[in-house]
Structure formats: structure tokens, C-alpha cells
N, C-alpha and C. Protein backbone atom coordinates (compact mmCIF):
# COMPACT_ATOMS: atom_id res chain seq x y z
N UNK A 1 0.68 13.08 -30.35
CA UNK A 1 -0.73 13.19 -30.63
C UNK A 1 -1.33 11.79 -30.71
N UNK A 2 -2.52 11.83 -30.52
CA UNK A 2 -2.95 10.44 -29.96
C UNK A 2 -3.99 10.06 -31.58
N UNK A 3 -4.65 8.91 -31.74
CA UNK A 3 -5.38 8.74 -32.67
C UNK A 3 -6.87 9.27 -31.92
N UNK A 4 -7.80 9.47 -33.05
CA UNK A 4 -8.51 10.46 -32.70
C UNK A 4 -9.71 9.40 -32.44
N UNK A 5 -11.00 8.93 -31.76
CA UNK A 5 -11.43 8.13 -31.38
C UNK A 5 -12.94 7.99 -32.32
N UNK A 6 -13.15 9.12 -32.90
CA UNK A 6 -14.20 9.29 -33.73
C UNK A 6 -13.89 7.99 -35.36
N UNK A 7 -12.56 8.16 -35.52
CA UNK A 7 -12.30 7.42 -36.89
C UNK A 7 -12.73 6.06 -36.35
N UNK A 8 -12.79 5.55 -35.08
CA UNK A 8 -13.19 3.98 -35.18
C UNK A 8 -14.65 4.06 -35.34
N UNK A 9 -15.96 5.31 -35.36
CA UNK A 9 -17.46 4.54 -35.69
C UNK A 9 -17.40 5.39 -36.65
N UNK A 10 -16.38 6.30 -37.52
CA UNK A 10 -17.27 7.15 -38.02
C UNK A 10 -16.96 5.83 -40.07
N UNK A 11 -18.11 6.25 -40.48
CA UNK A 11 -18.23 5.22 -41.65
C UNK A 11 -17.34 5.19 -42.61
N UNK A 12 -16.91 6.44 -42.70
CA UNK A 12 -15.86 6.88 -44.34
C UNK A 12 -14.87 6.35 -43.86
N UNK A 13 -14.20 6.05 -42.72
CA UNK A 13 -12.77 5.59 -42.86
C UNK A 13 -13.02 4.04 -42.64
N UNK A 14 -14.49 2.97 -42.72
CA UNK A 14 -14.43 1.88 -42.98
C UNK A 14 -13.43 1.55 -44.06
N UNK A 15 -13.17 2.30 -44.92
CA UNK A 15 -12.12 1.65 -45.87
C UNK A 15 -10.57 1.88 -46.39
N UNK A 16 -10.31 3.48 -45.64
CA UNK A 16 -9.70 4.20 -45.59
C UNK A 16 -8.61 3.15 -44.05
N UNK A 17 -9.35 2.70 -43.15
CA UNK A 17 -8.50 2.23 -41.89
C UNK A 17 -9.30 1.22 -41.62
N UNK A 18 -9.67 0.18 -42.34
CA UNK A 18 -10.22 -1.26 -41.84
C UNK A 18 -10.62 -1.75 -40.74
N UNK A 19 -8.67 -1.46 -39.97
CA UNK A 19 -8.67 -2.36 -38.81
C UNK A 19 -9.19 -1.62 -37.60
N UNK A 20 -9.00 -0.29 -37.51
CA UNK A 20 -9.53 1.03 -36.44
C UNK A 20 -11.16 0.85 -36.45
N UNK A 21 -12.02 1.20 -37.71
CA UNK A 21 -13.14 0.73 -37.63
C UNK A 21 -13.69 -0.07 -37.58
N UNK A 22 -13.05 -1.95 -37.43
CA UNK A 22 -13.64 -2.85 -37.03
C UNK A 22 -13.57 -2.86 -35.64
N UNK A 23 -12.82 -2.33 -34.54
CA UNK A 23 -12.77 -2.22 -33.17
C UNK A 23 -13.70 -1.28 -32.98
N UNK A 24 -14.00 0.18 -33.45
CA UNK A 24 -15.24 0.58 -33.45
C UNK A 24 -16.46 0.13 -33.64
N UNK A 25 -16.27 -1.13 -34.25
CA UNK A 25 -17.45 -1.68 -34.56
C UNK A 25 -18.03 -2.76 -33.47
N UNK A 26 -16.72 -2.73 -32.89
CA UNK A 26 -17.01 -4.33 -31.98
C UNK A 26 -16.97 -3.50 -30.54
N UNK A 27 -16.77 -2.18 -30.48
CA UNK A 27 -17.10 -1.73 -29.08
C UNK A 27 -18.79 -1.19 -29.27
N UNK A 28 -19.17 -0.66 -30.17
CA UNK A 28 -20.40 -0.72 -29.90
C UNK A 28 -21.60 -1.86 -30.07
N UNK A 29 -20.76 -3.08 -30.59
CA UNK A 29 -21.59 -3.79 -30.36
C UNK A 29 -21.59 -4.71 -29.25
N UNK A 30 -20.67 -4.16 -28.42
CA UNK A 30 -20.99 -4.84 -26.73
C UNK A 30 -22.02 -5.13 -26.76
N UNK A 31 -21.62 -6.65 -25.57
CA UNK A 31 -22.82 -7.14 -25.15
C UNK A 31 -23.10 -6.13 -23.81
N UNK A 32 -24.30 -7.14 -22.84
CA UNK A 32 -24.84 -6.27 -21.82
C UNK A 32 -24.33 -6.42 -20.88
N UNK A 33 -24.36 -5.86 -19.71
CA UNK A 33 -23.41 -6.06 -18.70
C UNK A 33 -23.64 -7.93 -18.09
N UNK A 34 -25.00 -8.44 -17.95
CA UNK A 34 -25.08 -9.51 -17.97
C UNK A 34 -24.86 -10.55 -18.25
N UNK A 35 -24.86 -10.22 -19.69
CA UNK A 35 -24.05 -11.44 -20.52
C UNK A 35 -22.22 -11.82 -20.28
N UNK A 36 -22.01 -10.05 -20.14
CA UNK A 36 -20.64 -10.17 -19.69
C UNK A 36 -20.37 -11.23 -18.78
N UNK A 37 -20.74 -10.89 -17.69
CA UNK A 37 -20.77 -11.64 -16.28
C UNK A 37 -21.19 -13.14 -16.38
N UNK A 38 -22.22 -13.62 -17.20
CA UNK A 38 -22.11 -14.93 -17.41
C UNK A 38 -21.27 -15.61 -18.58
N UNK A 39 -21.13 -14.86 -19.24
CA UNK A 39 -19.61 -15.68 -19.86
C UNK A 39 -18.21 -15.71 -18.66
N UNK A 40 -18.39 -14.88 -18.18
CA UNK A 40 -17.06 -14.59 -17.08
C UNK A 40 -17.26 -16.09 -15.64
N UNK A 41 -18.41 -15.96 -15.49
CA UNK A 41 -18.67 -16.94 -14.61
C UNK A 41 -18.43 -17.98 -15.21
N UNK A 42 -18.46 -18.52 -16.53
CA UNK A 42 -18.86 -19.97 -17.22
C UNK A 42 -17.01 -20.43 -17.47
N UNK A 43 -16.45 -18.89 -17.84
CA UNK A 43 -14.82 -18.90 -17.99
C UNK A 43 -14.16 -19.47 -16.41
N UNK A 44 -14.98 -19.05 -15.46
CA UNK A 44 -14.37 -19.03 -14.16
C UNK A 44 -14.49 -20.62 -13.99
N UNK A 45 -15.78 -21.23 -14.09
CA UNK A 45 -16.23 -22.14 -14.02
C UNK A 45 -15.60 -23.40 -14.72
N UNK A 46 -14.80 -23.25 -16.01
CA UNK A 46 -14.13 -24.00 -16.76
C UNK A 46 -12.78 -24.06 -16.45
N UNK A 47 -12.19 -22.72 -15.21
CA UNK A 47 -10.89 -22.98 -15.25
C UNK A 47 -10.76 -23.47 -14.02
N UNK A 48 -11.84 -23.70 -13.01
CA UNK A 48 -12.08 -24.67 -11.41
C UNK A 48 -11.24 -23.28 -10.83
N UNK A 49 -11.26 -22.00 -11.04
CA UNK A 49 -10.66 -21.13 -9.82
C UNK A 49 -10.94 -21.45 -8.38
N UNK A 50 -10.00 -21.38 -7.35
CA UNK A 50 -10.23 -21.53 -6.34
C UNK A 50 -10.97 -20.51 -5.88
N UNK A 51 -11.94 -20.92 -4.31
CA UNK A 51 -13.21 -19.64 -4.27
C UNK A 51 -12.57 -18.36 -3.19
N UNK A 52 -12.62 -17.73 -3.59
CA UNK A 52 -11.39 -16.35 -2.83
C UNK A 52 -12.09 -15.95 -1.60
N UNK A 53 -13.45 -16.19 -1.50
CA UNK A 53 -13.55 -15.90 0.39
C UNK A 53 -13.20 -16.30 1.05
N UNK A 54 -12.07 -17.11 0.90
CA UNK A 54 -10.94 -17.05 1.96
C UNK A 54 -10.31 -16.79 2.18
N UNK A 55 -9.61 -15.86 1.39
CA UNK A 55 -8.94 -15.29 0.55
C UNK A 55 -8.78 -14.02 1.17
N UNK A 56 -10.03 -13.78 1.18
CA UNK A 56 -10.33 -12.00 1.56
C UNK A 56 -10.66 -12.37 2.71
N UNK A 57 -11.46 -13.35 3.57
CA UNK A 57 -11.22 -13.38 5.31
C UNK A 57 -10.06 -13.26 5.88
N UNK A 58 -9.03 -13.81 5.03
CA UNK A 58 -7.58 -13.79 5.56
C UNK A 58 -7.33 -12.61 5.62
N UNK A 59 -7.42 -11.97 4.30
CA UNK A 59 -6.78 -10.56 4.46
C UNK A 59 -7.22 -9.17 5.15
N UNK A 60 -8.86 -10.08 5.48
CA UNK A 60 -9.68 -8.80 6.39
C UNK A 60 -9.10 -8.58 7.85
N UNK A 61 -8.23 -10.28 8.07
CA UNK A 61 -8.22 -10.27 9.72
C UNK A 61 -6.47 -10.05 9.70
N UNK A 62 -5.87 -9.83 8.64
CA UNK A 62 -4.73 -9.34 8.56
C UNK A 62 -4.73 -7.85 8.73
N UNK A 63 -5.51 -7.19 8.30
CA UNK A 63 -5.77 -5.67 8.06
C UNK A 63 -6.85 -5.09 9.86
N UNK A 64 -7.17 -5.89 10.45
CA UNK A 64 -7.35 -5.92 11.69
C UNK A 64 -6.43 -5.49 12.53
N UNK A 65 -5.74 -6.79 12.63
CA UNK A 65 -4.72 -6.70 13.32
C UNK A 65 -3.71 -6.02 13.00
N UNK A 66 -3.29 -5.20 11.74
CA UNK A 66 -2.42 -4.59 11.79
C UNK A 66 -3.31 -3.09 11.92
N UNK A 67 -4.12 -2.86 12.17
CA UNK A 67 -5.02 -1.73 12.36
C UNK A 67 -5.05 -1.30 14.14
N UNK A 68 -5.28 -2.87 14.18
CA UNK A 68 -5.13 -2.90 16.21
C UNK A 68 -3.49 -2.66 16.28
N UNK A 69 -2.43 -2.86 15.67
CA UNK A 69 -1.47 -2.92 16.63
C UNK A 69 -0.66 -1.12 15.80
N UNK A 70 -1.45 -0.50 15.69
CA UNK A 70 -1.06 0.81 15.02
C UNK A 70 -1.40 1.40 16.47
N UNK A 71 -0.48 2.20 17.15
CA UNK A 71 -1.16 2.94 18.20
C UNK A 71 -1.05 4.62 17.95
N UNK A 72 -1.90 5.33 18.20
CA UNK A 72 -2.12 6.46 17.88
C UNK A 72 -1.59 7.74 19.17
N UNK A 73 -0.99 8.29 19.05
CA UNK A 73 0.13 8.67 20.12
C UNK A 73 -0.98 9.62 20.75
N UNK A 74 -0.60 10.06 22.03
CA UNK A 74 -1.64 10.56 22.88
C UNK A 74 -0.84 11.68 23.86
N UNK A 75 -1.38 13.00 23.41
CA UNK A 75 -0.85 14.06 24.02
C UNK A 75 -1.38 14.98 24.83
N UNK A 76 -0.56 15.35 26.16
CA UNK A 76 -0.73 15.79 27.16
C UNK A 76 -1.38 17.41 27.13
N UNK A 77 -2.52 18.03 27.92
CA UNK A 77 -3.12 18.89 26.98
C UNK A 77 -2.21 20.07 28.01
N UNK A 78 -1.02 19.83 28.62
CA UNK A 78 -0.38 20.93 29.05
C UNK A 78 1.18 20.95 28.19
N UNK A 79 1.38 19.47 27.82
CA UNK A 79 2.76 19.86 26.57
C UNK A 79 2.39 20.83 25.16
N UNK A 80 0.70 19.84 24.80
CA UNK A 80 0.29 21.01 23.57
C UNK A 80 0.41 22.48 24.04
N UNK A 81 -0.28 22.84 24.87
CA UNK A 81 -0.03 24.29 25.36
C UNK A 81 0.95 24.65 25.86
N UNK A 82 1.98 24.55 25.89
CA UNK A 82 3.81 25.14 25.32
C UNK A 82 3.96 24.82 24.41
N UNK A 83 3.52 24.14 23.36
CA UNK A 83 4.15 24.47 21.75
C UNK A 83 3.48 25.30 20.91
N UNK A 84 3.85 25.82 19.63
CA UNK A 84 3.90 26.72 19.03
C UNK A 84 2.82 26.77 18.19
N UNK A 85 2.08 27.37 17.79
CA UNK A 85 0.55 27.15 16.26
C UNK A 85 1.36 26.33 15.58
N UNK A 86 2.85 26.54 15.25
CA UNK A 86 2.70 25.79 13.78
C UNK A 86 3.16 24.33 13.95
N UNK A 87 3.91 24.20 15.16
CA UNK A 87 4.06 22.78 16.16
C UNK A 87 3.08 22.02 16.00
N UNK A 88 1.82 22.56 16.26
CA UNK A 88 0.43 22.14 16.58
C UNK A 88 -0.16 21.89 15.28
N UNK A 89 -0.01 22.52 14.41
CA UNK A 89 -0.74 22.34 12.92
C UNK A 89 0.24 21.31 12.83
N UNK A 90 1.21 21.41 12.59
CA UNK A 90 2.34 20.24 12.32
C UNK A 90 1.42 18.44 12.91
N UNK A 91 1.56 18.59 13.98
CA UNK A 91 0.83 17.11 14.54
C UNK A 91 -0.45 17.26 14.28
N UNK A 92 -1.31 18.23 14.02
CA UNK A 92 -2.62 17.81 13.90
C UNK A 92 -2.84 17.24 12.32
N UNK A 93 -2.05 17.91 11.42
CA UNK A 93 -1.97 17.20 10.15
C UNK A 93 -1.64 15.82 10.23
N UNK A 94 -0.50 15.28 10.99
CA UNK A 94 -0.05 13.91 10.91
C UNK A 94 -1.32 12.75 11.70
N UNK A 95 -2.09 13.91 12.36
CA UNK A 95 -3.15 13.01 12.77
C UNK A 95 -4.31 12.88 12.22
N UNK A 96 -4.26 13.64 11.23
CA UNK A 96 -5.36 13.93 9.96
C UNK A 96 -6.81 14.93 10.68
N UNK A 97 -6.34 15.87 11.31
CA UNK A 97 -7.59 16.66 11.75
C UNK A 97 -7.99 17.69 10.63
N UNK A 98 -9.29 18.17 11.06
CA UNK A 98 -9.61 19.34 9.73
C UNK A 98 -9.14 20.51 10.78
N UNK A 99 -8.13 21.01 10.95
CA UNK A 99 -8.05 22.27 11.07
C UNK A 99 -7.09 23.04 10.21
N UNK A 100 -7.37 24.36 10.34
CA UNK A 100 -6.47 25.07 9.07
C UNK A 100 -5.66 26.41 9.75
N UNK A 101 -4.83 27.26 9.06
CA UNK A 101 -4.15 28.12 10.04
C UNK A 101 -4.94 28.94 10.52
N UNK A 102 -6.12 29.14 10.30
CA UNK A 102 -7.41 30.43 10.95
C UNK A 102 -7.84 29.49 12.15
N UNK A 103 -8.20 28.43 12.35
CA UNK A 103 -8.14 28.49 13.85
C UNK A 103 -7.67 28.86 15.06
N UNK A 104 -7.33 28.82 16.28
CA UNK A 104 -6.89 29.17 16.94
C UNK A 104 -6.45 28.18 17.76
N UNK A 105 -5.01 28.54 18.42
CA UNK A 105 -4.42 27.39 19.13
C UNK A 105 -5.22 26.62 20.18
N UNK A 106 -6.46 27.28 20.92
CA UNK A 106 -7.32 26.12 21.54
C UNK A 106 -8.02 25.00 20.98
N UNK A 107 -8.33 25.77 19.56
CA UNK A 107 -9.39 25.12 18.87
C UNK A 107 -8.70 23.84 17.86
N UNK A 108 -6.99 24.39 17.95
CA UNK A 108 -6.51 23.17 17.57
C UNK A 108 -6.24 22.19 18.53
N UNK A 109 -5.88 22.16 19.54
CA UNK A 109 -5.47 21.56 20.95
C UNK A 109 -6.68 20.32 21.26
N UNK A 110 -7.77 20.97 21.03
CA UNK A 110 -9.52 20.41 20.99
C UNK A 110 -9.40 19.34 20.03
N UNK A 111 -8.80 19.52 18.81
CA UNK A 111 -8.98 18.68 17.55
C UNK A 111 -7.99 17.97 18.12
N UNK A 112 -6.98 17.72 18.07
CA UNK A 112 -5.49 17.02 18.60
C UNK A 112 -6.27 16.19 19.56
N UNK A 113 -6.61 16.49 20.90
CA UNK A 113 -7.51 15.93 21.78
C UNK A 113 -8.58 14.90 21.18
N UNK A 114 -9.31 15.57 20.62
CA UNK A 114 -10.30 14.92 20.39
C UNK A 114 -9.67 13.33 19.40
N UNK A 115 -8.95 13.88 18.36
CA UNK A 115 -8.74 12.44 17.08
C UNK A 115 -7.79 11.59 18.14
N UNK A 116 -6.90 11.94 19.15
CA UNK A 116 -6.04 11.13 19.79
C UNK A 116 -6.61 10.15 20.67
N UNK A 117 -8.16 10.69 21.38
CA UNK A 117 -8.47 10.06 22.39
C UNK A 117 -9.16 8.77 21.73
């Protein structure tokens, strides 16, 4: 059982649990989201962090290229039609299509088609 979250604002256990209702006390007296952010900047600012957009260019053109060299397999629309509905649901899941078992094997063949091309 967990502690109950009301005892940190509620008043009677100011003395009953000290330390629970001084953290209740200091979460509602957050500051504003603003102030947050400029103490955070002034912290950032005092510790000389290095500036991370380069950081994240690197990792955008990392996530590129491993995006480009993913190839997405591409199937013949007369092999799909010799395999089976559940063959077909089978790969259309791995290719992330919306179809479900109430379609019909053309209408999956279409989806397969379509996300591959």
C-alpha cells in the first residue's frame, strides 16, 4: 500500500508527519512554468553545457540514413495470389497495414501492394 497523497496538503497531519507535509507544502508552492525555465537556463548557463544542435543534426542524419538503407521487401501480385488469407495477414501485419480477418484476400493483396510500393 502506497502513502496516501492527501496527508502531504491536508493541515492536521502538519504535526502528526512534519516531513510529508512540508513537501506538500513545497509542491504547491511551485513556481511558474517560466521561472522554472529561467532558473534552468541560468543553471545551464553556469555549467558552459555544450550547445546540442549538433548533437541532434548528427543524430537526425544518422536516423536518415539508417531509414534509407532499410529496404521494404516488394511482392509479386501473382506469388500473393497463391498464398493463403492467413499467409497474407501474416505479411501484411509485418508491413504494418490496417487490414483485419473480414477483409478479403484481394483487398488484402491491394494493402500489401499498396504499403510495399
Amino acid at each position: 500500500m502506497g502513502i496516501k497523497r492527501r496527508a502531504m496538503f491536508n493541515p492536521k497531519f502538519k504535526h502528526s508527519r512534519p516531513d510529508r507535509w512540508q513537501k506538500g507544502q513545497n509542491m504547491l508552492n511551485t513556481k511558474s512554468n517560466s521561472e522554472t525555465i529561467e532558473t534552468i537556463k541560468q543553471k545551464a548557463s553556469e555549467d558552459n553545457t555544450t550547445d546540442t544542435s549538433d548533437i541532434v543534426e548528427e543524430m537526425i542524419q544518422e536516423m536518415e540514413e539508417l531509414v534509407s538503407t532499410i529496404q521494404v521487401p516488394t511482392y509479386n501480385v501473382t506469388e500473393l495470389k497463391k498464398k493463403r488469407k492467413a499467409e497474407l495477414l501474416q505479411i501484411a501485419e509485418t508491413l504494418n497495414c490496417e487490414v483485419t480477418i473480414k477483409n478479403t484476400k484481394t483487398q488484402i493483396i491491394k494493402a500489401i501492394e499498396k504499403q510495399s510500393a
